[in-house]
N, C-alpha and C. Protein backbone atom coordinates (compact mmCIF):
# COMPACT_ATOMS: atom_id res chain seq x y z
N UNK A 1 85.46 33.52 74.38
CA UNK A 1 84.28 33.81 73.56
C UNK A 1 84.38 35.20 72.97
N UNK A 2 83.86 35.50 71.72
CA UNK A 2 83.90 36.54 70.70
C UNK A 2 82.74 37.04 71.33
N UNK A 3 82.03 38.31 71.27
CA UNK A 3 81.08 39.01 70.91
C UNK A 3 80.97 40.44 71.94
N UNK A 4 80.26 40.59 71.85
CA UNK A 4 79.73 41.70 72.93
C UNK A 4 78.87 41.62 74.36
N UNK A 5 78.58 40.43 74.69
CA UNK A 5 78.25 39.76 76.12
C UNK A 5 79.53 39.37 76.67
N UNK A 6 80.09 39.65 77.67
CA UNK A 6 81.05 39.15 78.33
C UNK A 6 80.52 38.24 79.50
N UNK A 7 79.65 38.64 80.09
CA UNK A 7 78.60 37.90 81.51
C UNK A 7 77.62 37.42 81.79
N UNK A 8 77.04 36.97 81.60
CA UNK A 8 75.48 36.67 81.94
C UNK A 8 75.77 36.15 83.47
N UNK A 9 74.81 36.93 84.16
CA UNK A 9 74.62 36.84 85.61
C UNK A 9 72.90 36.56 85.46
N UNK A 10 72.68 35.52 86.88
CA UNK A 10 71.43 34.83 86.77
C UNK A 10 70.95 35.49 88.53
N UNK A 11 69.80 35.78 88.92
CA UNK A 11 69.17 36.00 89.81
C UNK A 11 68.81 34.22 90.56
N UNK A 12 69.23 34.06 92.43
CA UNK A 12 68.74 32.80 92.76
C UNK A 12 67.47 32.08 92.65
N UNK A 13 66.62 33.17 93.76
CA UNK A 13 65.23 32.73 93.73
C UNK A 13 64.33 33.09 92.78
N UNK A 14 63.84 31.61 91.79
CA UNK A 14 62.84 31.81 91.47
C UNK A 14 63.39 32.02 89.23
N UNK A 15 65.19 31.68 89.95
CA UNK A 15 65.64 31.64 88.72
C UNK A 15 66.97 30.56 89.00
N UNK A 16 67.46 30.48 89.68
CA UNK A 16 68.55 29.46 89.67
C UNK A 16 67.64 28.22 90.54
N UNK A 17 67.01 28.99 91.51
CA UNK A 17 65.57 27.98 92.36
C UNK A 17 64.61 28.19 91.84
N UNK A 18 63.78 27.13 92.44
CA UNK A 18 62.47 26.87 92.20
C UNK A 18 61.87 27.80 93.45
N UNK A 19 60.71 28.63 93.21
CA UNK A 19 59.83 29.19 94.63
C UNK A 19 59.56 28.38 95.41
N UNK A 20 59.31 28.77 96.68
CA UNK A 20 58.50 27.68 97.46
C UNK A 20 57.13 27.10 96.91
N UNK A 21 56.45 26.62 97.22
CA UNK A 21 55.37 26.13 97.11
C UNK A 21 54.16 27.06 97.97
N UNK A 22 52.62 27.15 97.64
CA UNK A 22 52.14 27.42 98.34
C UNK A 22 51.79 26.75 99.39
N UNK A 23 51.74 25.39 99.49
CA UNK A 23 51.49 24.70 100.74
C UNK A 23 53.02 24.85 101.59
N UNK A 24 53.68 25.48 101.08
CA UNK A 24 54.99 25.12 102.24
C UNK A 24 55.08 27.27 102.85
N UNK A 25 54.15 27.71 102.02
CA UNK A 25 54.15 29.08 102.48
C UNK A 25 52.82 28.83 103.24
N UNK A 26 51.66 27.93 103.68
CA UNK A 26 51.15 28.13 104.39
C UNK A 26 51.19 27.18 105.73
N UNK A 27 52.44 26.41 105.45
CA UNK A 27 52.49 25.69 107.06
C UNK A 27 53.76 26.34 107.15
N UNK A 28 54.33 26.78 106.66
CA UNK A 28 55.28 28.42 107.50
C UNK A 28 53.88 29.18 108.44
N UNK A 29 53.13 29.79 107.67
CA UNK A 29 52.22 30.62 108.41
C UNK A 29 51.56 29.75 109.63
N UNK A 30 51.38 28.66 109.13
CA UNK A 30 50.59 27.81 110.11
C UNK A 30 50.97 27.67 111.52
N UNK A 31 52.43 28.10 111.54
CA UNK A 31 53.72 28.01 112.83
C UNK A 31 53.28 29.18 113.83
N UNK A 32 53.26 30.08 113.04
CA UNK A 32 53.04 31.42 113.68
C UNK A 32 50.99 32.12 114.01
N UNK A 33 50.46 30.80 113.36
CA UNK A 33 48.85 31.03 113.82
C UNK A 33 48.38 32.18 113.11
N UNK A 34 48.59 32.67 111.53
CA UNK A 34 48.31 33.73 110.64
C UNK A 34 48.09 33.16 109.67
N UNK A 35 47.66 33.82 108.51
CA UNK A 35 47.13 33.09 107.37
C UNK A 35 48.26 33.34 106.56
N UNK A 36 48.48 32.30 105.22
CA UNK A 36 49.50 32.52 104.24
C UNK A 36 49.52 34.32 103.63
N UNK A 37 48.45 34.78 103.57
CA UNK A 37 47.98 35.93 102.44
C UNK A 37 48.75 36.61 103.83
N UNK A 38 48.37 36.74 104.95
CA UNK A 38 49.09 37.71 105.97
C UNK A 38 50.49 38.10 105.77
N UNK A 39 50.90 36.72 106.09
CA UNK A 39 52.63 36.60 106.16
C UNK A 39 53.00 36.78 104.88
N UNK A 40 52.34 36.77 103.77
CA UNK A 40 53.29 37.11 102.70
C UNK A 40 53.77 38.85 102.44
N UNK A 41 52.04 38.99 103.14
CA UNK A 41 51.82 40.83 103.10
C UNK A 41 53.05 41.40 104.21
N UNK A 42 53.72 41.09 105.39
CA UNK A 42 54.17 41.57 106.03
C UNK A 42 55.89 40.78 105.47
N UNK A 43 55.67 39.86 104.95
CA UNK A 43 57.13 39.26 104.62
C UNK A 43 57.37 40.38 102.88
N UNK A 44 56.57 40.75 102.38
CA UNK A 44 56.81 41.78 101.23
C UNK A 44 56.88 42.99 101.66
N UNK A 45 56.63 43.58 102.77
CA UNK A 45 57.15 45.07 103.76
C UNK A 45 58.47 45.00 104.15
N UNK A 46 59.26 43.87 104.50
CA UNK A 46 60.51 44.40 105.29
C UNK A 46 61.13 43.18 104.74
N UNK A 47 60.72 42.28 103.88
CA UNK A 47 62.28 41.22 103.28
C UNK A 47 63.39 41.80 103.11
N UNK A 48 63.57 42.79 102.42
CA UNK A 48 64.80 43.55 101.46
C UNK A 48 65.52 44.12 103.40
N UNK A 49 65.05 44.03 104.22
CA UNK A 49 65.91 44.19 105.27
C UNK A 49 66.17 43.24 106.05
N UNK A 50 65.79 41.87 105.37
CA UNK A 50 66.77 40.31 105.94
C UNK A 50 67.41 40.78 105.00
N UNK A 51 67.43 40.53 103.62
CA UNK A 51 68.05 40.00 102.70
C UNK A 51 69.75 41.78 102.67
N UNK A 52 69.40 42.67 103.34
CA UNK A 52 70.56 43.35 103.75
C UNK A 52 71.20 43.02 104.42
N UNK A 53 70.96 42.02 105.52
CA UNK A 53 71.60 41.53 106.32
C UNK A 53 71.79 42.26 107.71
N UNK A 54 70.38 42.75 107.78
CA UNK A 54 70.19 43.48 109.04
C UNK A 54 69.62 42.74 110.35
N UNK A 55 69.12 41.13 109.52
CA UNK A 55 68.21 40.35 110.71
C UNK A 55 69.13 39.09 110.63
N UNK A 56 68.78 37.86 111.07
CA UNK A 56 69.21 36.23 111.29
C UNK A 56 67.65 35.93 111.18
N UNK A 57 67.56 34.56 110.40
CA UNK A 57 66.24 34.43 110.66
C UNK A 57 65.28 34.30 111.43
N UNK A 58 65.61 34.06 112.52
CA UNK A 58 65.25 33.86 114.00
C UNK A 58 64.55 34.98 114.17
N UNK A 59 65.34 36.24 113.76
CA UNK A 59 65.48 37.73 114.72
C UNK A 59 64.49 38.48 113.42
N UNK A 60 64.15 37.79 112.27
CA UNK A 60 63.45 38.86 110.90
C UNK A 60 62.10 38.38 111.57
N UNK A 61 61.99 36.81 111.76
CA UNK A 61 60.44 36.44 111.77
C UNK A 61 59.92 36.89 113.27
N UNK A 62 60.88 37.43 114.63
CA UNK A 62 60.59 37.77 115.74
C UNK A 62 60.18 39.38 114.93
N UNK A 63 60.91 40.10 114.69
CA UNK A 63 60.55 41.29 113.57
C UNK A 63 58.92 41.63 113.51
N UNK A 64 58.52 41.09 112.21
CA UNK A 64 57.82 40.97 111.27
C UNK A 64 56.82 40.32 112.35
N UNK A 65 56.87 39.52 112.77
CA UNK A 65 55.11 38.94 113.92
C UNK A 65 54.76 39.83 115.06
N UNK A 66 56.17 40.79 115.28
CA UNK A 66 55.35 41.68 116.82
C UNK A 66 54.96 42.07 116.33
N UNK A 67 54.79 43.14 114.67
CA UNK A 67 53.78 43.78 114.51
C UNK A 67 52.46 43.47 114.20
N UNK A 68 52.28 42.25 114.16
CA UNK A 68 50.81 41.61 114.31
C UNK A 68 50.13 41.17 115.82
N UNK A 69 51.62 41.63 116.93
CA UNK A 69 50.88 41.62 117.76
C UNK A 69 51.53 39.74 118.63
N UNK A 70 52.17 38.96 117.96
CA UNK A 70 52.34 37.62 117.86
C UNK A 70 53.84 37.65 118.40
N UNK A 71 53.91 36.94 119.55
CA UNK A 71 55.52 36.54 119.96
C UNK A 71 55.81 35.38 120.41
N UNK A 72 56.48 34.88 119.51
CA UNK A 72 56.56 32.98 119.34
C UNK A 72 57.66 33.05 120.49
N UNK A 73 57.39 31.85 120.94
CA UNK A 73 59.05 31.18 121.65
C UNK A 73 60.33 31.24 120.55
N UNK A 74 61.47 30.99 121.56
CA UNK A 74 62.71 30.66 120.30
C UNK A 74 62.59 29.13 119.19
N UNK A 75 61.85 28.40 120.07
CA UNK A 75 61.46 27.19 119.21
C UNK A 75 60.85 27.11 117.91
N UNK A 76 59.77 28.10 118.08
CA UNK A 76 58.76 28.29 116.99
C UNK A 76 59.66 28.99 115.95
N UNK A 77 60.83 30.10 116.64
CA UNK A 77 61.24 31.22 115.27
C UNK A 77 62.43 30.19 114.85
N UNK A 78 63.02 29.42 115.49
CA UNK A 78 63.69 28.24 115.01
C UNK A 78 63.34 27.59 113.69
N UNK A 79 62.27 27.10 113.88
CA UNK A 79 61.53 26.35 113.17
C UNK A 79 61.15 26.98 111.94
N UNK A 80 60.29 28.37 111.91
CA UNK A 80 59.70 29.45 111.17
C UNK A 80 61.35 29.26 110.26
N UNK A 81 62.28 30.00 110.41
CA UNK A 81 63.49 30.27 110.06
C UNK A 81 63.90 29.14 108.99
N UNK A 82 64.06 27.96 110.28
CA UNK A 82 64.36 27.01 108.91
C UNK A 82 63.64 26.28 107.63
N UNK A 83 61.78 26.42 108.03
CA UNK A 83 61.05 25.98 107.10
C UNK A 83 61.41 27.08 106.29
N UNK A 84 61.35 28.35 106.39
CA UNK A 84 62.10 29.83 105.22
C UNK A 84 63.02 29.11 104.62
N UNK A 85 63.74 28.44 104.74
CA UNK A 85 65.24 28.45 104.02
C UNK A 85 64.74 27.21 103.19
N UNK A 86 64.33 26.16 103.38
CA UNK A 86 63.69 24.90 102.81
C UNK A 86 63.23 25.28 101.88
N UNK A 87 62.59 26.01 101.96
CA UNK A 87 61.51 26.25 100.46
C UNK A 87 62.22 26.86 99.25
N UNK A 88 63.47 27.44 99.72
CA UNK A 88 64.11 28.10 98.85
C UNK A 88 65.25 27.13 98.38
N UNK A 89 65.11 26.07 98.91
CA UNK A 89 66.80 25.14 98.60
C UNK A 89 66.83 24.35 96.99
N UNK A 90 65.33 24.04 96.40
CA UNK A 90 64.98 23.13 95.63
C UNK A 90 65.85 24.24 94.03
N UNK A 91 66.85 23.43 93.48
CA UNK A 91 67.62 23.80 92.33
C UNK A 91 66.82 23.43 91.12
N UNK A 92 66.32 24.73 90.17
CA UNK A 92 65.81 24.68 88.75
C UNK A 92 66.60 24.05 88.06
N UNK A 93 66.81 22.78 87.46
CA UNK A 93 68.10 21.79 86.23
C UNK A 93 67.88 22.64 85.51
N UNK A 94 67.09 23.10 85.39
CA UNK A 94 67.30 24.16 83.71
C UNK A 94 68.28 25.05 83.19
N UNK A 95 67.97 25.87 84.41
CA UNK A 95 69.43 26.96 84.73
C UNK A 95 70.50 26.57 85.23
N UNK A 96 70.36 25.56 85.85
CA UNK A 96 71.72 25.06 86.00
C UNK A 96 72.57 24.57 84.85
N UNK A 97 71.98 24.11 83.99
CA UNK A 97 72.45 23.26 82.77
C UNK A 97 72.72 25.07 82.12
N UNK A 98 71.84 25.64 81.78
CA UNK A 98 72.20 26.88 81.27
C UNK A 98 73.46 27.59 81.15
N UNK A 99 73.53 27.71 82.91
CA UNK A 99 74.99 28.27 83.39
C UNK A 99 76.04 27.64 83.09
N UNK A 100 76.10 26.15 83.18
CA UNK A 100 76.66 25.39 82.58
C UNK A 100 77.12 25.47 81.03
N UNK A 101 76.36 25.51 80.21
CA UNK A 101 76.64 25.67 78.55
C UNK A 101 77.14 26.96 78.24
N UNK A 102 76.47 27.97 79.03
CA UNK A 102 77.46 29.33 78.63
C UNK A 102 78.81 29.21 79.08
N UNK A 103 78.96 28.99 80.16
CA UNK A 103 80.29 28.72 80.85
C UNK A 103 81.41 27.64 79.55
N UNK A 104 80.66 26.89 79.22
CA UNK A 104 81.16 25.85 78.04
C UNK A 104 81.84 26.58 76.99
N UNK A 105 80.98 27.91 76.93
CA UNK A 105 81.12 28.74 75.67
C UNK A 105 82.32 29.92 75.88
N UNK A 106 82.86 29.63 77.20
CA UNK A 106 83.91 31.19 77.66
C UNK A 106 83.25 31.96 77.77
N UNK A 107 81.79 32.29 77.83
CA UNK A 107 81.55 33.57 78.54
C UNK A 107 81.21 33.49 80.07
N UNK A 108 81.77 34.39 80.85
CA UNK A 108 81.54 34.32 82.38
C UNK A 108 79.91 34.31 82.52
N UNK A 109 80.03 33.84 83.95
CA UNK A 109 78.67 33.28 84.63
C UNK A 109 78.78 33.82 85.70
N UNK A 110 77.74 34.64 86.65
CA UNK A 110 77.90 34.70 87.68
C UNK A 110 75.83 34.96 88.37
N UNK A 111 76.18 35.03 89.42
CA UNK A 111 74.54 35.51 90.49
C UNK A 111 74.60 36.99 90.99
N UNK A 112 73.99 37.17 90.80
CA UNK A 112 73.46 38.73 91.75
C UNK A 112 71.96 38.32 92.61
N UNK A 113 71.94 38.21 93.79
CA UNK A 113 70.86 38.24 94.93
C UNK A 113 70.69 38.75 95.78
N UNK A 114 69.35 39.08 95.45
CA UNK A 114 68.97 39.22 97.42
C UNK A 114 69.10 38.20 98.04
N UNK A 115 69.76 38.17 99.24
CA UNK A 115 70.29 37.13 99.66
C UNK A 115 70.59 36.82 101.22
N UNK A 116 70.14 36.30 102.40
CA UNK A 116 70.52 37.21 103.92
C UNK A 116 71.94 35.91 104.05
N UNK A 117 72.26 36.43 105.48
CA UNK A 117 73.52 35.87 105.29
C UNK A 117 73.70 34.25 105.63
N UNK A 118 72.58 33.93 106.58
CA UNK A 118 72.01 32.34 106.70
C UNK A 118 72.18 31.80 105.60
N UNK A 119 71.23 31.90 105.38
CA UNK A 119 70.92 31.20 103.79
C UNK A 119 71.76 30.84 103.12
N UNK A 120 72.87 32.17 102.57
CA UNK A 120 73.96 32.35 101.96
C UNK A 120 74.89 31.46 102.72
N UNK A 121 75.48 31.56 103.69
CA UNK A 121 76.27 30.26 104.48
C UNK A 121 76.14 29.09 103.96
N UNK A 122 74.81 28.52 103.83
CA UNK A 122 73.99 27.20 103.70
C UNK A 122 74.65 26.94 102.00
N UNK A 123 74.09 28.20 101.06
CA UNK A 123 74.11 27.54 99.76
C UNK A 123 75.76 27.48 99.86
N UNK A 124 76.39 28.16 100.37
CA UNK A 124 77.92 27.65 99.97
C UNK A 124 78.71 26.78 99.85
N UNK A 125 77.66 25.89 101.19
CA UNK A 125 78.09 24.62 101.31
C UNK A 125 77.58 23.29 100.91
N UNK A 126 76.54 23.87 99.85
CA UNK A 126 75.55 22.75 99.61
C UNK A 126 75.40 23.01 98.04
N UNK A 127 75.45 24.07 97.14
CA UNK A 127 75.23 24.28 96.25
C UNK A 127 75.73 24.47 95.28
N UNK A 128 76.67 23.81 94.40
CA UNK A 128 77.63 23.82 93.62
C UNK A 128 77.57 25.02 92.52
N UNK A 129 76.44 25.67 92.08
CA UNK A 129 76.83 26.71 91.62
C UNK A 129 77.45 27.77 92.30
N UNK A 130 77.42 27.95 93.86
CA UNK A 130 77.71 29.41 94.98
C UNK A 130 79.26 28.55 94.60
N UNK A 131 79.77 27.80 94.56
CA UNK A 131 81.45 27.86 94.55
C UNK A 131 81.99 27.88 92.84
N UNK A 132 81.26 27.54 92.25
CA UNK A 132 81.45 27.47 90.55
C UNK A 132 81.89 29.00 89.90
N UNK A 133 80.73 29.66 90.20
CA UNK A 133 80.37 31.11 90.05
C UNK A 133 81.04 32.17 91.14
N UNK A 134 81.38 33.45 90.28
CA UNK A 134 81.09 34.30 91.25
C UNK A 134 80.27 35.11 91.73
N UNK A 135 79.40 35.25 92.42
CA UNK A 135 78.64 36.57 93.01
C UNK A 135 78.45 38.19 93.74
N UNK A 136 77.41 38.43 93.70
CA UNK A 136 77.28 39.74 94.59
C UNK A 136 76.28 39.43 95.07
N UNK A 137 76.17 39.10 96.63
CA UNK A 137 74.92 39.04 97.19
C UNK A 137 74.58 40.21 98.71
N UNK A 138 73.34 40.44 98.21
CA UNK A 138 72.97 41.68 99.20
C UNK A 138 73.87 41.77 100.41
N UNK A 139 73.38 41.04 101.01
CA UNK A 139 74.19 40.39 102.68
C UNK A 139 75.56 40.95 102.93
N UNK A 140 75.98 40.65 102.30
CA UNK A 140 77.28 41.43 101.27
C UNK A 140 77.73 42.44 101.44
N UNK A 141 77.14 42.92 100.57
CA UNK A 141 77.25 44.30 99.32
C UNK A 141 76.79 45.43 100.39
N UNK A 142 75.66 45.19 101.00
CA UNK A 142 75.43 45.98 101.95
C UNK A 142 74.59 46.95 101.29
N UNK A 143 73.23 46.68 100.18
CA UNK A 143 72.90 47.17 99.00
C UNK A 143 71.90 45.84 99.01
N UNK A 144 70.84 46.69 98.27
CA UNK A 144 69.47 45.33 97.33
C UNK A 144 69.45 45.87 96.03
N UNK A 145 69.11 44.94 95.13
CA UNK A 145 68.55 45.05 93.81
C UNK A 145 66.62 45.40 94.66
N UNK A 146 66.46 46.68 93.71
CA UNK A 146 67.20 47.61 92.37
C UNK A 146 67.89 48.89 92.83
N UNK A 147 68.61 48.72 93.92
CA UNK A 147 69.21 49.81 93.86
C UNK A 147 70.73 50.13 93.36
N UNK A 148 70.93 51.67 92.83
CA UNK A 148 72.58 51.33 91.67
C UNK A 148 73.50 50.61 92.38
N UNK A 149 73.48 50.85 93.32
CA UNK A 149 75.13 50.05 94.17
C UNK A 149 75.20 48.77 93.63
N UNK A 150 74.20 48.02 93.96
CA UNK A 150 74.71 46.31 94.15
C UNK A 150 74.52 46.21 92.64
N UNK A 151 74.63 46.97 91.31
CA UNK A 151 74.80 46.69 90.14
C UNK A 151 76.00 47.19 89.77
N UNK A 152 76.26 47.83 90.40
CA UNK A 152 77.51 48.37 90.22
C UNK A 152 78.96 47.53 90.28
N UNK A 153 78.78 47.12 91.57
CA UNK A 153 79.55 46.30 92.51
C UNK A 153 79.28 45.16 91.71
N UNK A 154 78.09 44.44 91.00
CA UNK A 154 78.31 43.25 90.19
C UNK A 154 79.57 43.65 88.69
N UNK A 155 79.31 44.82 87.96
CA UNK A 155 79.80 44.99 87.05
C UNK A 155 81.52 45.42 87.81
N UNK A 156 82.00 45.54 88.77
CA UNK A 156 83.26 45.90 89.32
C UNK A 156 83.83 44.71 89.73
N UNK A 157 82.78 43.14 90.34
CA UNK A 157 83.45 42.29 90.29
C UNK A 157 83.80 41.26 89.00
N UNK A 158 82.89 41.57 88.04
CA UNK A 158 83.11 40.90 86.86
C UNK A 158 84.12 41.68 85.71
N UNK A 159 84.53 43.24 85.83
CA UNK A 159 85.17 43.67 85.29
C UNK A 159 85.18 44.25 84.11
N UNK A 160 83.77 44.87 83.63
CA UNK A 160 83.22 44.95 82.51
C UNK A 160 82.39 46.10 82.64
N UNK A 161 82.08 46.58 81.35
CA UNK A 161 81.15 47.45 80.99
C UNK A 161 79.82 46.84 81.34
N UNK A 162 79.03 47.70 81.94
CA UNK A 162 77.15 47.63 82.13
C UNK A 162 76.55 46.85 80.88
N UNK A 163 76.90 47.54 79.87
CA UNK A 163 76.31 46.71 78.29
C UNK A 163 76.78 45.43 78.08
N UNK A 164 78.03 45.40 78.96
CA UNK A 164 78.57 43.75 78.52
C UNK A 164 77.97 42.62 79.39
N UNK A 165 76.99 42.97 79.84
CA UNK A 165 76.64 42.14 80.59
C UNK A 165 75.10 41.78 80.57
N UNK A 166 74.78 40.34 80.55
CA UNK A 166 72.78 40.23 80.21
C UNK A 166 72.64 39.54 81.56
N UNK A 167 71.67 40.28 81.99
CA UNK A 167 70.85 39.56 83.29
C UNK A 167 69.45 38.88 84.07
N UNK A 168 69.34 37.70 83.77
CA UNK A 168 67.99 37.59 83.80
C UNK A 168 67.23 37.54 85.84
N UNK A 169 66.36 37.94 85.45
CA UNK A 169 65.60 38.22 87.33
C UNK A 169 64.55 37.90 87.12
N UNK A 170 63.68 37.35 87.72
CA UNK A 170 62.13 37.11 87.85
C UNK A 170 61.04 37.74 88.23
N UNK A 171 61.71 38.80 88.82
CA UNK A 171 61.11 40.23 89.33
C UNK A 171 61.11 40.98 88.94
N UNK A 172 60.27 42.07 87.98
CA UNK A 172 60.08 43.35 87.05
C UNK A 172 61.03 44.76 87.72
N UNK A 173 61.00 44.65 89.05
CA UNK A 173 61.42 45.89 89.26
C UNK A 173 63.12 45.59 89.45
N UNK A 174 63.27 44.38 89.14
CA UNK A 174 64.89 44.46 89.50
C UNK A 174 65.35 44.14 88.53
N UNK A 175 64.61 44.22 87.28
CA UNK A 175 65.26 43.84 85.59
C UNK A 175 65.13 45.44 85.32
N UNK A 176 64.36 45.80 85.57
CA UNK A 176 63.96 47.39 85.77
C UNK A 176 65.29 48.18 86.26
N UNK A 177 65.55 48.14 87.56
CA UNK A 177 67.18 48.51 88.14
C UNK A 177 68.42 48.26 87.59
N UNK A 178 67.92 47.21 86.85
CA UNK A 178 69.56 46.38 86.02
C UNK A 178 69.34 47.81 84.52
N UNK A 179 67.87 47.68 84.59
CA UNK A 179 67.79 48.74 82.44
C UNK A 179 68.49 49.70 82.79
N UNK A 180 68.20 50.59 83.89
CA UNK A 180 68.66 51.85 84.34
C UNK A 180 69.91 51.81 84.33
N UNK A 181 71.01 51.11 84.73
CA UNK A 181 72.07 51.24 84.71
C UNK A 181 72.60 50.66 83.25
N UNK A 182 72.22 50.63 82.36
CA UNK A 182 72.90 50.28 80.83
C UNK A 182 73.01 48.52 80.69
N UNK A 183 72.56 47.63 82.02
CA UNK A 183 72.43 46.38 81.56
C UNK A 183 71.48 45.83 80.83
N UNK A 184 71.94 44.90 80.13
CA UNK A 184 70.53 44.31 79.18
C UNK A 184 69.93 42.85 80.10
N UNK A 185 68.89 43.69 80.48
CA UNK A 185 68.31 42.53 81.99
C UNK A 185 66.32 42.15 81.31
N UNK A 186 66.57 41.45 81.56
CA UNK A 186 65.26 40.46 81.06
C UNK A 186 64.33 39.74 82.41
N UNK A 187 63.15 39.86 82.20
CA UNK A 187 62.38 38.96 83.15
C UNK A 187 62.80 37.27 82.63
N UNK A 188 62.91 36.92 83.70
CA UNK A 188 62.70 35.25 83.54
C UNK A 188 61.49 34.56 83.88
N UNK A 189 61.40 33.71 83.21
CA UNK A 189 60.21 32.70 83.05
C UNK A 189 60.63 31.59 82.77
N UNK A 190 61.11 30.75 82.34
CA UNK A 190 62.12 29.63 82.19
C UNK A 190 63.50 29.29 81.52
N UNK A 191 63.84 28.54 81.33
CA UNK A 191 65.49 28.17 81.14
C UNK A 191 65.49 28.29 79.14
N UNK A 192 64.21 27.81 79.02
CA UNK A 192 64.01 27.44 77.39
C UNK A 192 64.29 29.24 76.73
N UNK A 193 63.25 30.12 77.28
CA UNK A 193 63.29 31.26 76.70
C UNK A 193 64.22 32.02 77.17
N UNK A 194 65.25 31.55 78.13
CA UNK A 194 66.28 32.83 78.28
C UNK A 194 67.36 32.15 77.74
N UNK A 195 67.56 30.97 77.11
CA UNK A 195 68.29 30.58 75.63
C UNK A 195 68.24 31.38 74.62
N UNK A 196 66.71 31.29 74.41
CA UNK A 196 66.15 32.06 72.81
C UNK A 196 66.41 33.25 73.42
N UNK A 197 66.31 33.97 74.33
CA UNK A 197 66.75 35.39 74.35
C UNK A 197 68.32 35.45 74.12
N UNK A 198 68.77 34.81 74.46
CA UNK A 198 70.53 34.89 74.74
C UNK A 198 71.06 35.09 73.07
N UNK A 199 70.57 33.93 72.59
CA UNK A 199 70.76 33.77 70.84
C UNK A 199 70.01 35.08 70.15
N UNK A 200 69.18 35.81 70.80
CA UNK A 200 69.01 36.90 69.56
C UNK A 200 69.88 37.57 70.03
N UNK A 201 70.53 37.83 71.10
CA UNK A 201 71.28 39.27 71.91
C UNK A 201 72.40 39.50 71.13
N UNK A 202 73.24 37.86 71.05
CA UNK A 202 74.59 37.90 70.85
C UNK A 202 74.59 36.68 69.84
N UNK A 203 75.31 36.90 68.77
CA UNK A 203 75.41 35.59 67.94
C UNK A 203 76.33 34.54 68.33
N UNK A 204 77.18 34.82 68.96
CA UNK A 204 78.05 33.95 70.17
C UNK A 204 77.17 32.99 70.50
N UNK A 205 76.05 33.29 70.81
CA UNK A 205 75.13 32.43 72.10
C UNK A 205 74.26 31.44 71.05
N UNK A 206 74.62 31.51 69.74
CA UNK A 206 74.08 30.84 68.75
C UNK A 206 74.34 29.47 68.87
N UNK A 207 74.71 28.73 69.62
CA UNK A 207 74.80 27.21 69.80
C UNK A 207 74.51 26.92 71.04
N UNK A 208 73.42 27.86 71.96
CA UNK A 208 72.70 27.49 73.02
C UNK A 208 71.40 26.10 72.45
C-alpha cells in the first residue's frame, strides 16, 4: 500500500469487543454481595494494575473486595474471575471485517491493550485476530496506555514512525496518550465511522 499510514492498530475492549453488558456487570457484583455502581468504582481504582500484570484474576478480585471489607472463598473469586473474562469475549463483526479490509489493502494491522495475562492466554487461543495480528499488550510490555512506553514499544514493533500510524481506542484518555506521542489516534464509536475517518486521513483508505 502507497500513502502515509503504514498501521492502523485497533484497541480490544470495547473496540475489537463488544463491553459487557450491564446485567452481566451486576451478577458479577451480585457474587461478591455489592452493588454494580460499587464494583465498578473500585474496579476503575486499580484495573490498570491487573491489566499490568501484577494480579491473576482470582488474586485482583481478592485485591479490590478486602478493601470493602469482603473476603470471598476461592470458589466465589473463581467464579468472579471467570464471569470478568465472559463479558469481555463477545467479538464486534464490524472491526473485525475492518481489520480485515485494511489488511486486504497492504496496510499492517495490529492491537495495542490493556490487557492482564489470563485473559490474554484465553484470546490466543480462541480469537483469530490475537494470531492474525500483531500486538502490544500491557501484561507484556510491562506499561498501560496512556503511558509513553507501551506506545512506543507499539511503534518499535511495527517499525515505523509515530505519524505512520492511526489508532482508534474507545477511551479519551488513551487516544489522548497516543496524540502526545505524534500518533493520529481517534475515539471509537463504531466500525462505520472509523472507515469514514480512515478515508479522510489517507487516500489509500479510499476503497474502505
Amino acid at each position: 500500500m502507497k500513502g502515509r499510514i503504514k498501521a492502523v492498530v485497533f484497541d480490544y475492549g470495547g473496540v475489537i469487543s463488544l463491553r459487557p453488558s450491564r446485567e452481566e456487570r451486576e451478577a458479577l457484583a451480585s457474587m461478591a454481595g455489592i452493588s454494580a455502581g460499587r464494583l465498578d468504582e473500585l474496579d476503575r481504582k486499580r484495573r490498570l494494575e491487573y491489566d499490568r500484570g501484577l494480579f491473576d484474576g482470582e488474586g485482583y478480585y481478592r485485591a479490590i473486595l478486602a478493601e470493602e471489607g469482603i473476603f470471598p472463598d476461592g470458589e466465589c473469586l473463581e467464579r468472579m474471575s471467570g464471569a470478568d473474562m465472559d463479558g469481555w469475549k463477545r467479538i464486534n463483526a464490524g472491526t473485525e471485517r475492518l481489520m480485515e479490509d485494511i489488511d486486504a489493502l497492504g496496510c499492517g494491522v495490529a492491537i495495542l491493550s490493556n490487557m492482564p495475562f489470563d485473559f490474554l492466554a484465553w484470546a490466543r487461543e480462541n480469537i483469530p485476530v490475537f494470531t492474525r495480528y500483531p500486538g502490544v499488550f500491557s501484561c507484556e510490555a510491562g506499561a498501560v496506555k496512556p503511558e509513553p512506553a507501551i506506545y512506543e514499544k507499539l511503534v518499535s514493533l511495527l517499525g515505523c514512525a509515530f505519524e505512520e500510524v492511526v489508532f482508534f481506542d474507545d477511551l479519551r484518555q488513551n487516544v489522548d496518550g497516543a496524540l502526545s506521542m505524534g500518533i493520529r489516534a481517534f475515539v471509537f464509536t463504531d466500525s462505520a465511522s472509523a472507515r469514514k475517518t480512515l478515508r479522510a486521513v489517507d487516500e489509500a483508505f479510499a476503497g474502505l
